[in-house]
N, C-alpha and C. Protein backbone atom coordinates (compact mmCIF):
# COMPACT_ATOMS: atom_id res chain seq x y z
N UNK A 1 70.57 59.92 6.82
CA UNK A 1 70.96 59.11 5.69
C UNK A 1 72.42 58.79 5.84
N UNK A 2 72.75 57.39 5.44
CA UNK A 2 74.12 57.04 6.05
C UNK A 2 74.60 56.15 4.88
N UNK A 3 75.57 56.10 4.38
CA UNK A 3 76.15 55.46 3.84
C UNK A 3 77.54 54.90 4.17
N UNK A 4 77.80 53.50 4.05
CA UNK A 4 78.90 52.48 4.11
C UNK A 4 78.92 53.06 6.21
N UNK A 5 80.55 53.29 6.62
CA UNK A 5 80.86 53.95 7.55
C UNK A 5 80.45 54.89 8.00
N UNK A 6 79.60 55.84 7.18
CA UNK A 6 79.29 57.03 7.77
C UNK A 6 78.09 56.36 8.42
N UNK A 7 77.36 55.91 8.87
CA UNK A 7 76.21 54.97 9.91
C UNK A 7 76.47 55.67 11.08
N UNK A 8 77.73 55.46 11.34
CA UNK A 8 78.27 55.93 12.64
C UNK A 8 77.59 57.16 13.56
N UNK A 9 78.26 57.89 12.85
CA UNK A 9 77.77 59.16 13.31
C UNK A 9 76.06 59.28 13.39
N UNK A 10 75.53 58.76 12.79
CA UNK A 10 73.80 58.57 12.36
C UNK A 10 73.46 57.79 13.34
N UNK A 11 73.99 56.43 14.03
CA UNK A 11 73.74 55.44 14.91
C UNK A 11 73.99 56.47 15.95
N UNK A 12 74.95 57.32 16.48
CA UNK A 12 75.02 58.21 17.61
C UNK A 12 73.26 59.08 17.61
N UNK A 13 73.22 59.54 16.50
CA UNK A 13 72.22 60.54 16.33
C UNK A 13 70.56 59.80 16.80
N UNK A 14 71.20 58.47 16.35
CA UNK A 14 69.73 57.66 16.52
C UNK A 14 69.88 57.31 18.21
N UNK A 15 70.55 57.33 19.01
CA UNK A 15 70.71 56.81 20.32
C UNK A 15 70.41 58.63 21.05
N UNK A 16 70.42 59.78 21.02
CA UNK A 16 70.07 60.79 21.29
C UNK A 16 68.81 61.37 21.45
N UNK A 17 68.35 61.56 22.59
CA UNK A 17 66.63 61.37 22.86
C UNK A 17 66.63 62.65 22.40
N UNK A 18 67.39 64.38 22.42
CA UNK A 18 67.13 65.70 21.80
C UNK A 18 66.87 65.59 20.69
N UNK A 19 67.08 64.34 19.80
CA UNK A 19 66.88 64.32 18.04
C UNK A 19 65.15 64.07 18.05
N UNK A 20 64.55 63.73 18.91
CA UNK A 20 63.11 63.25 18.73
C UNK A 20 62.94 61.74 18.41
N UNK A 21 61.78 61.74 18.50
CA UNK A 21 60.52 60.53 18.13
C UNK A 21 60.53 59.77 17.01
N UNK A 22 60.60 61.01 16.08
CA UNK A 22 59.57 60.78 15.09
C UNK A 22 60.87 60.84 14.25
N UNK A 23 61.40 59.64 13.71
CA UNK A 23 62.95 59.90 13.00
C UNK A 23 62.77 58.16 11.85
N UNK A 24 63.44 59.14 10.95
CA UNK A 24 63.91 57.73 9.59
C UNK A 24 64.92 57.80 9.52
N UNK A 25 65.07 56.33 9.41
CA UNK A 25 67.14 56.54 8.81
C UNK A 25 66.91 55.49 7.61
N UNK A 26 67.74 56.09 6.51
CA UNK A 26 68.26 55.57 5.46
C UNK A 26 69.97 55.07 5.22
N UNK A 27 70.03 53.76 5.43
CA UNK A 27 71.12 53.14 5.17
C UNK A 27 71.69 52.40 3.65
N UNK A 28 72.34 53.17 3.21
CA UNK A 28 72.57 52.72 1.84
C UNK A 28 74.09 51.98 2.25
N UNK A 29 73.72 50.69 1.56
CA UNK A 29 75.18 49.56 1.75
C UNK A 29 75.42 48.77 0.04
N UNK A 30 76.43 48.31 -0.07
CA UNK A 30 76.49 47.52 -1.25
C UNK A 30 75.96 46.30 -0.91
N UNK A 31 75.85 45.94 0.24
CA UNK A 31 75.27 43.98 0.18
C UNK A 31 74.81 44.59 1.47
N UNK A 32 73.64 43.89 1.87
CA UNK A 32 72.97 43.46 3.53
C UNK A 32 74.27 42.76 4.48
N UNK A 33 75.39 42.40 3.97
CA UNK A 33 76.70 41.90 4.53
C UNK A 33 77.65 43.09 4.70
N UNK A 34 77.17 44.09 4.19
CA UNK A 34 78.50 45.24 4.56
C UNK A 34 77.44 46.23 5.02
N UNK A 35 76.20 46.19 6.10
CA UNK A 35 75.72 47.02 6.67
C UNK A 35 76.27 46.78 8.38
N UNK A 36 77.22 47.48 8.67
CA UNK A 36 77.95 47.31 10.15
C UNK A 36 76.88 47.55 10.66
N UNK A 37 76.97 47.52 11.88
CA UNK A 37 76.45 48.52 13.38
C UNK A 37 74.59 47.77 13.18
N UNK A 38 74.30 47.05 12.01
CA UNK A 38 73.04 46.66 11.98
C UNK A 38 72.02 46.19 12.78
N UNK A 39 72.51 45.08 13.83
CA UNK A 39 71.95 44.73 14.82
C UNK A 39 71.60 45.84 16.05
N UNK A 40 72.62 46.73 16.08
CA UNK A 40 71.98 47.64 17.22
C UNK A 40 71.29 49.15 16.24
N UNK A 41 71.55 48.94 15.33
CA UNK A 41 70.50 50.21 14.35
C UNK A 41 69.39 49.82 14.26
N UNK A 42 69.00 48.07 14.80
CA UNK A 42 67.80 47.94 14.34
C UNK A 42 67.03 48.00 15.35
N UNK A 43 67.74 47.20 16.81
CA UNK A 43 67.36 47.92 18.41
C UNK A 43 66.69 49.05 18.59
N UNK A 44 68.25 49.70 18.36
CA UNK A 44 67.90 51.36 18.44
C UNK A 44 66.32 51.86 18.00
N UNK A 45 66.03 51.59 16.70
CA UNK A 45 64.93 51.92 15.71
C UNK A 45 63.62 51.87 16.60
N UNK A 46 63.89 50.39 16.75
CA UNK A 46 62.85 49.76 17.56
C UNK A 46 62.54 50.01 18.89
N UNK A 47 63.16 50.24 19.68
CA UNK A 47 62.92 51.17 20.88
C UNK A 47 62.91 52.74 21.10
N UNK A 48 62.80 53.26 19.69
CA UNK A 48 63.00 54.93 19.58
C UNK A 48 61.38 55.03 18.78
N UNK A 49 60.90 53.78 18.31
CA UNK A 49 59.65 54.21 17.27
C UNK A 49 60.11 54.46 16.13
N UNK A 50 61.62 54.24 15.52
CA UNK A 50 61.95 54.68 14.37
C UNK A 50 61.56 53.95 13.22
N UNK A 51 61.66 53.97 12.02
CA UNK A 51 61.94 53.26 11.49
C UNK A 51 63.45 53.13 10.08
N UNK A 52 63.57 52.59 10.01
CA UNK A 52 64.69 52.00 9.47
C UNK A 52 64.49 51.56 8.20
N UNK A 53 65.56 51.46 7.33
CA UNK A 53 65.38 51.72 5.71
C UNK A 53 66.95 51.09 5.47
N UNK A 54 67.52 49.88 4.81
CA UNK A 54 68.37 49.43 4.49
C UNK A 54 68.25 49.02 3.02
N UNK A 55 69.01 50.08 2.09
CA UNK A 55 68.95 49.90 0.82
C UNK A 55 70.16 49.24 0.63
N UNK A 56 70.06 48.25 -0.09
CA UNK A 56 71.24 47.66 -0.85
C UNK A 56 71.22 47.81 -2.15
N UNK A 57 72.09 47.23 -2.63
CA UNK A 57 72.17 47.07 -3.99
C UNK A 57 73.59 48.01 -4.68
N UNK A 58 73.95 47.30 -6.00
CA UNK A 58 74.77 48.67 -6.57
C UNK A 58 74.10 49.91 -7.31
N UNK A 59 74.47 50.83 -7.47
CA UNK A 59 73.96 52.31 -7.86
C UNK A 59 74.01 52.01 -8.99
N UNK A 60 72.75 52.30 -9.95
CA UNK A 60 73.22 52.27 -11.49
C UNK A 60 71.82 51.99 -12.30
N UNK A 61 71.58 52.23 -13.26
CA UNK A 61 70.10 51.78 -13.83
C UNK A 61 68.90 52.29 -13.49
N UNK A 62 68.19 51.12 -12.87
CA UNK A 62 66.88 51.53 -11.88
C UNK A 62 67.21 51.57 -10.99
N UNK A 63 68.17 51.17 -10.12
CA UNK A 63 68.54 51.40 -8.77
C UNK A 63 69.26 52.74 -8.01
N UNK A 64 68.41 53.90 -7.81
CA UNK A 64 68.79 55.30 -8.15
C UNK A 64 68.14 55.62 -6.70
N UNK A 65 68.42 55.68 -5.46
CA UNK A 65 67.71 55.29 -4.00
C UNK A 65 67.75 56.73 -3.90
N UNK A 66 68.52 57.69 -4.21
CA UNK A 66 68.66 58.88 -3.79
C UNK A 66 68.12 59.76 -4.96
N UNK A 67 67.70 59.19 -6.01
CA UNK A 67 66.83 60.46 -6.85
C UNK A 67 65.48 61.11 -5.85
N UNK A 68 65.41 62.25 -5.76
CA UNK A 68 64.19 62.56 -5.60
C UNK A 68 63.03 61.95 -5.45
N UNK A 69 62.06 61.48 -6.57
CA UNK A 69 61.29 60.89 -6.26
C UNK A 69 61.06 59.43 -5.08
N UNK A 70 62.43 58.72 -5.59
CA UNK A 70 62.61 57.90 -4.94
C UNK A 70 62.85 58.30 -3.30
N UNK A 71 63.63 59.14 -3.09
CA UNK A 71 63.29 59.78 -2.13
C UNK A 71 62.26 60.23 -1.21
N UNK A 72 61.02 60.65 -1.75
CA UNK A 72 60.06 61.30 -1.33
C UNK A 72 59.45 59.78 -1.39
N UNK A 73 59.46 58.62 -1.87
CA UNK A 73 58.60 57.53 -1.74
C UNK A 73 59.43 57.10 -0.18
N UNK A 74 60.19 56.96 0.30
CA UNK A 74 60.87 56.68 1.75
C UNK A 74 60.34 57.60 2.66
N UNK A 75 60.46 59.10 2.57
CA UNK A 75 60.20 60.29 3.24
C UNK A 75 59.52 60.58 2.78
N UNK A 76 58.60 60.55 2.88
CA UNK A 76 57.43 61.80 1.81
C UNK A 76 57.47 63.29 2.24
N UNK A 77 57.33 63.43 3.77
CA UNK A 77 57.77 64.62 4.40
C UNK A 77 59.14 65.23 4.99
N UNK A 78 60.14 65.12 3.54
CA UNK A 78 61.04 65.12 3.82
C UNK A 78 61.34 66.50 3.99
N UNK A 79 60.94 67.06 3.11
CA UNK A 79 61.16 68.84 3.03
C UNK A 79 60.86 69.28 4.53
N UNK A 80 60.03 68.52 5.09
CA UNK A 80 60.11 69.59 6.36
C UNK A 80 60.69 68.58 7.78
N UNK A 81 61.33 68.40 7.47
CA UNK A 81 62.98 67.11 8.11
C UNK A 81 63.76 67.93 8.40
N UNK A 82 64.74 67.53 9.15
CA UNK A 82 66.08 68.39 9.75
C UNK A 82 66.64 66.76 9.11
N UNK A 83 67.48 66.91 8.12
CA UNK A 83 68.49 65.71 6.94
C UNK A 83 69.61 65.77 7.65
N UNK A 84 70.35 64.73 8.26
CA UNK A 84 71.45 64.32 8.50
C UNK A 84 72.11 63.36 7.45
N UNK A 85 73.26 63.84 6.88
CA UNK A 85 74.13 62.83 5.75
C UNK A 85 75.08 62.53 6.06
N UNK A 86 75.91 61.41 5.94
CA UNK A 86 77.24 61.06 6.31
C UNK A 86 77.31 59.89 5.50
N UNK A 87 78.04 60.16 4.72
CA UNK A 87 78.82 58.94 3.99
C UNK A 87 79.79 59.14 3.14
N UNK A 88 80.11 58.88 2.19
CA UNK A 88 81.19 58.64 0.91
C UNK A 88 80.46 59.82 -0.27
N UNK A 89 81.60 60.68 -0.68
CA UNK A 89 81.51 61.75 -1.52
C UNK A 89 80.35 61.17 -2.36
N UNK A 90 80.54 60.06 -3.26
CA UNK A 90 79.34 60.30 -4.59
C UNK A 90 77.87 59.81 -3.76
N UNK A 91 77.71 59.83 -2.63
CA UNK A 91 76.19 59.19 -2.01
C UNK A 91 75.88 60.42 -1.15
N UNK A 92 76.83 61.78 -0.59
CA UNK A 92 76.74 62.54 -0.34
C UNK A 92 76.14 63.85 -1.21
N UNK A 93 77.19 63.95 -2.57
CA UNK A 93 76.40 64.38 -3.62
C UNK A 93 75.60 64.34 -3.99
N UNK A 94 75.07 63.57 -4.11
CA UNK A 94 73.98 62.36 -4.70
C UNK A 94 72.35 63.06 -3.88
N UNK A 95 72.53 62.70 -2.16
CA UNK A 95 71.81 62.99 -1.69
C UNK A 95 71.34 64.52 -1.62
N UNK A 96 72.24 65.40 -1.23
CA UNK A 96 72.55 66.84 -1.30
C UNK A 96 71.98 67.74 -2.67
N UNK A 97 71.87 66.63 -3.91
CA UNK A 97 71.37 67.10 -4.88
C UNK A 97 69.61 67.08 -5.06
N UNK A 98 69.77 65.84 -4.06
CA UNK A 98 67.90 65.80 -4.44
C UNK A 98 67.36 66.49 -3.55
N UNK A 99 67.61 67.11 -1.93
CA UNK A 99 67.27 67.14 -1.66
C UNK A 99 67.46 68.94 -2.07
N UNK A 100 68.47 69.60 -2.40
CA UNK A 100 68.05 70.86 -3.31
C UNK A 100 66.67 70.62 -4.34
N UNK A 101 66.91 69.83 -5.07
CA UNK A 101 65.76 69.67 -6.23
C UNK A 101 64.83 69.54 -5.60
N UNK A 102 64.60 68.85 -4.30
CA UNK A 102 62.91 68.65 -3.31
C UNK A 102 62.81 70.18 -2.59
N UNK A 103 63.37 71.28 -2.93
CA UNK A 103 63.73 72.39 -2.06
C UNK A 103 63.51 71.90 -0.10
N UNK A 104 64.58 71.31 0.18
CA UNK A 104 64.75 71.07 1.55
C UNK A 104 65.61 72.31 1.55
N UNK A 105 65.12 72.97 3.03
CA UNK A 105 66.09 74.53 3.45
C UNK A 105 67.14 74.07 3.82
N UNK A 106 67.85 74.72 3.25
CA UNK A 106 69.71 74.28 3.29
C UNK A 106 69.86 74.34 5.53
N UNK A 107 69.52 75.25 5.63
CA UNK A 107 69.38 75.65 7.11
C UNK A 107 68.82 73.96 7.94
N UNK A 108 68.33 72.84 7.30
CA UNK A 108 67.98 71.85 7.64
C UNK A 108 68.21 70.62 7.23
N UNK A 109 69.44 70.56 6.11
CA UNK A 109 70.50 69.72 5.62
C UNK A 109 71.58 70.02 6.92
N UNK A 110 72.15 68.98 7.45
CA UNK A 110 73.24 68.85 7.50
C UNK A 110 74.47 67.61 7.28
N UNK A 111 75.82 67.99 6.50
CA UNK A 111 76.03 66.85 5.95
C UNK A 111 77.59 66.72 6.54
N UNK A 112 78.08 65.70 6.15
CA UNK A 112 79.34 65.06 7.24
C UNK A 112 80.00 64.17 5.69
N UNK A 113 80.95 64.82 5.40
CA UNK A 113 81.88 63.71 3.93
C UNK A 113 82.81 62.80 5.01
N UNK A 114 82.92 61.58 4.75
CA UNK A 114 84.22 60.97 5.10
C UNK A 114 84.50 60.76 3.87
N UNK A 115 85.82 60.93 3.40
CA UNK A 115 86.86 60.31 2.69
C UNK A 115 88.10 60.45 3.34
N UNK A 116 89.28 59.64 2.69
CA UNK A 116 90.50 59.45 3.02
C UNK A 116 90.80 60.75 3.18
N UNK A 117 91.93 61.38 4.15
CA UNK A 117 92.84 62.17 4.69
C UNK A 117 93.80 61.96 3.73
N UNK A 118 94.79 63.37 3.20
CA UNK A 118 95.72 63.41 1.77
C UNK A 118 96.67 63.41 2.76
């Protein structure tokens, strides 16, 4: 799961044949215009068997991509996933929370914050 810049690190993960086959990525962007690295995330996808998940939109209302349920409608078998996160503190939270509430084993979260350096 990747949000804004954090892709990055996720686009590495998706080009790594030790990650497996059988892999989803979730890209959360504010517009289909601020999803970087898109054209080769979608390559990538496509020559790995992946598939690929580009949520847009702003956060707020019904548009809640990282609640739980909503969650489990993308992944259904998410709980038994090895979760990669990287993005921006409140989409990190965000994610990290549902996927406690879906009891995913912490031992199979792993998460990556970028924010600014103080």
């Amino acid at each position: 799961m990747a949000g804004g810049i954090g892709v990055t690190p996720i686009r590495a993960l998706l080009e790594d044949p030790a990650i497996g086959s059988d892999v989803v990525v979730l890209y959360r962007v504010r517009t289909a215009a601020d999803a970087v690295l898109l054209g080769e995330l979608r390559n990538l996808a496509r020559a790995r068997g992946a598939r690929l998940h580009v949520i847009s939109g702003r956060t707020g209302g019904r548009n809640q991509p990282f609640q739980p349920a909503n969650l489990l409608t993308l992944v259904p078998d998410v709980a038994v996933r090895d979760v990669y996160v990287c993005g921006p503190a409140p989409l990190t939270r965000a994610v990290l929370a549902a996927l406690r509430s879906l009891r995913v084993p912490s031992r199979q979260v792993h998460a990556e914050l970028f924010r600014l350096a103080a």
